[in-house]
C-alpha atoms as a PDB file:
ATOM      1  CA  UNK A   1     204.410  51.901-115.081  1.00  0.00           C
ATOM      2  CA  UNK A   2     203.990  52.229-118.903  1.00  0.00           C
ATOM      3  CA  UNK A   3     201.555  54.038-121.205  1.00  0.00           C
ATOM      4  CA  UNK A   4     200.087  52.752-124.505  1.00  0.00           C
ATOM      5  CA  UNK A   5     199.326  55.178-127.000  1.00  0.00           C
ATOM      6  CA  UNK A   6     196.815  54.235-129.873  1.00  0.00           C
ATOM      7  CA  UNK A   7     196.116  56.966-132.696  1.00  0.00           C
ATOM      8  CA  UNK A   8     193.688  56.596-135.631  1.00  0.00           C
ATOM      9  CA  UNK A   9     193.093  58.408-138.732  1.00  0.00           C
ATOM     10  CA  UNK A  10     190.268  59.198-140.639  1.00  0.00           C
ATOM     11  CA  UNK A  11     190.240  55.787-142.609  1.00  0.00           C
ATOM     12  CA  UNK A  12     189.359  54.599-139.516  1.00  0.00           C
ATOM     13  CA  UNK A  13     193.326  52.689-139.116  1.00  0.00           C
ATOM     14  CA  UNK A  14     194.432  52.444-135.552  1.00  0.00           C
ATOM     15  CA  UNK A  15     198.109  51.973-134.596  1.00  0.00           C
ATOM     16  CA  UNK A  16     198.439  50.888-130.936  1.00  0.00           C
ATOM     17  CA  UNK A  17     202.373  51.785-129.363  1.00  0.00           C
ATOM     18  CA  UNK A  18     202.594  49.644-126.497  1.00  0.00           C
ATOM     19  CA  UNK A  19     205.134  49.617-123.682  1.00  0.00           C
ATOM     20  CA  UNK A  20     205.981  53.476-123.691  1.00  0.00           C
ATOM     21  CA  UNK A  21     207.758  54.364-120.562  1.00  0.00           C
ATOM     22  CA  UNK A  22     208.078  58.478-120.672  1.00  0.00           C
ATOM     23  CA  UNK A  23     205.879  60.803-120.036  1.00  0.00           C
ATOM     24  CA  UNK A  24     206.045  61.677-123.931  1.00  0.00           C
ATOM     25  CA  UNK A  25     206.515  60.075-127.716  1.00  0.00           C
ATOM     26  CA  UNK A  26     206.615  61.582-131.012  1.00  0.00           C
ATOM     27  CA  UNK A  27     204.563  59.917-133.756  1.00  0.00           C
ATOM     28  CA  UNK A  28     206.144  60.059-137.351  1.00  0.00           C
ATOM     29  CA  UNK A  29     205.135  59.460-140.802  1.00  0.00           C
ATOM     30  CA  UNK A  30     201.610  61.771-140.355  1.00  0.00           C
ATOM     31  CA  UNK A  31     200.079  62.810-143.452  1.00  0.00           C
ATOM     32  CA  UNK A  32     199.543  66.377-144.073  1.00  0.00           C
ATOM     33  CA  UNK A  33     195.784  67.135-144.773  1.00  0.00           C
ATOM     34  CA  UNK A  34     194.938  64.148-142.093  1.00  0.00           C
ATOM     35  CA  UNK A  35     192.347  63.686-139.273  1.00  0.00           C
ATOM     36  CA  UNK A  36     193.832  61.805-136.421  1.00  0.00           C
ATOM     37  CA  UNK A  37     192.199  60.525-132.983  1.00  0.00           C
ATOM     38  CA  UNK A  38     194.917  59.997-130.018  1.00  0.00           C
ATOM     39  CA  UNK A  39     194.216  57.970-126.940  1.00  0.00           C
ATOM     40  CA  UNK A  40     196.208  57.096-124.076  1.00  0.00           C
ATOM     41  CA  UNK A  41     195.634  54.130-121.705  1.00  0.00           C
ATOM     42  CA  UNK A  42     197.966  55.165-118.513  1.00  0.00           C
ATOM     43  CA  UNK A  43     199.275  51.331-116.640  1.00  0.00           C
ATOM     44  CA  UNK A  44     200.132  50.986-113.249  1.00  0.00           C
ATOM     45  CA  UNK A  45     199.983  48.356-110.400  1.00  0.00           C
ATOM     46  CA  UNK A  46     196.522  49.966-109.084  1.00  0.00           C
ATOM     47  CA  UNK A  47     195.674  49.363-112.300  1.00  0.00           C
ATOM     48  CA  UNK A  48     194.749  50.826-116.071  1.00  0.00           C
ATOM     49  CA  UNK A  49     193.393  53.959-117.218  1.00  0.00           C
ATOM     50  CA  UNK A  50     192.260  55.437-120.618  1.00  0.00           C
ATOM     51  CA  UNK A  51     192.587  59.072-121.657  1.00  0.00           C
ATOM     52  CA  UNK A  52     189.175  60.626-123.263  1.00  0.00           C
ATOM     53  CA  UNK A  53     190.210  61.286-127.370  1.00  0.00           C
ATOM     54  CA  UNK A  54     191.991  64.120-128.705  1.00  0.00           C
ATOM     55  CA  UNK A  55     191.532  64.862-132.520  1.00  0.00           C
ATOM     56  CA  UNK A  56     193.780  67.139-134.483  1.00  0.00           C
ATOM     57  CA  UNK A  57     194.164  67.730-137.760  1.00  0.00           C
ATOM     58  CA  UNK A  58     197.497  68.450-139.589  1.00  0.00           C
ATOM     59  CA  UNK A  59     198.321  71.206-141.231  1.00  0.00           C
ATOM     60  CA  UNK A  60     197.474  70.822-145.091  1.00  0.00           C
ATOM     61  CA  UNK A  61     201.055  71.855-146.246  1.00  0.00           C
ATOM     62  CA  UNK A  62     204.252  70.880-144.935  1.00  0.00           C
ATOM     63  CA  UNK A  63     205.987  73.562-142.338  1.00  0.00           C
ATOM     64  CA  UNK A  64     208.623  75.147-144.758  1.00  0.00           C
ATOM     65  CA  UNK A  65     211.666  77.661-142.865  1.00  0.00           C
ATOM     66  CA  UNK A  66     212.687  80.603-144.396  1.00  0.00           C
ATOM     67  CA  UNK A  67     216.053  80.942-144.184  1.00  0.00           C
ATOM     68  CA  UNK A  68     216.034  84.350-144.577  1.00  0.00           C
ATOM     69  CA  UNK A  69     214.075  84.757-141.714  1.00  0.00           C
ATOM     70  CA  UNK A  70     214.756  82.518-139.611  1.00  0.00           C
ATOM     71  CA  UNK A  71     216.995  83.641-136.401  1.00  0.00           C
ATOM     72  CA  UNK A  72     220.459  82.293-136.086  1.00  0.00           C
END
């Protein structure tokens, strides 16, 4: 079993991960301010299966912790 995710921004740039094995991954290097598209095509010996899109959007500014208020 594997999963391949593919996500796309709004300049219309697809990255394909192949050959994921969990049940999760953790894209880096998003841009803040960004449109993104996320797919995922589950694989399996009955065969393959894509998921239907899910677009978020990023937050405009980077999350920032306040120190201060932050619990320890």
């Amino acid at each position: 079993q594997a999963n391949v995710v593919s996500l796309c921004n709004s300049a219309d740039s697809w990255m394909i991960v192949p050959n994921i094995k969990q049940n999760h991954y953790t894209v880096h290097g998003l841009q803040s301010g960004t449109k993104y598209i996320f797919m995922v095509k589950a694989i399996n010996q009955a065969g393959s299966r894509s998921s239907e899109p899910g677009k978020l959007k990023t937050n405009s500014q980077p999350f920032k912790l306040d120190p201060k208020s932050a619990h320890r």
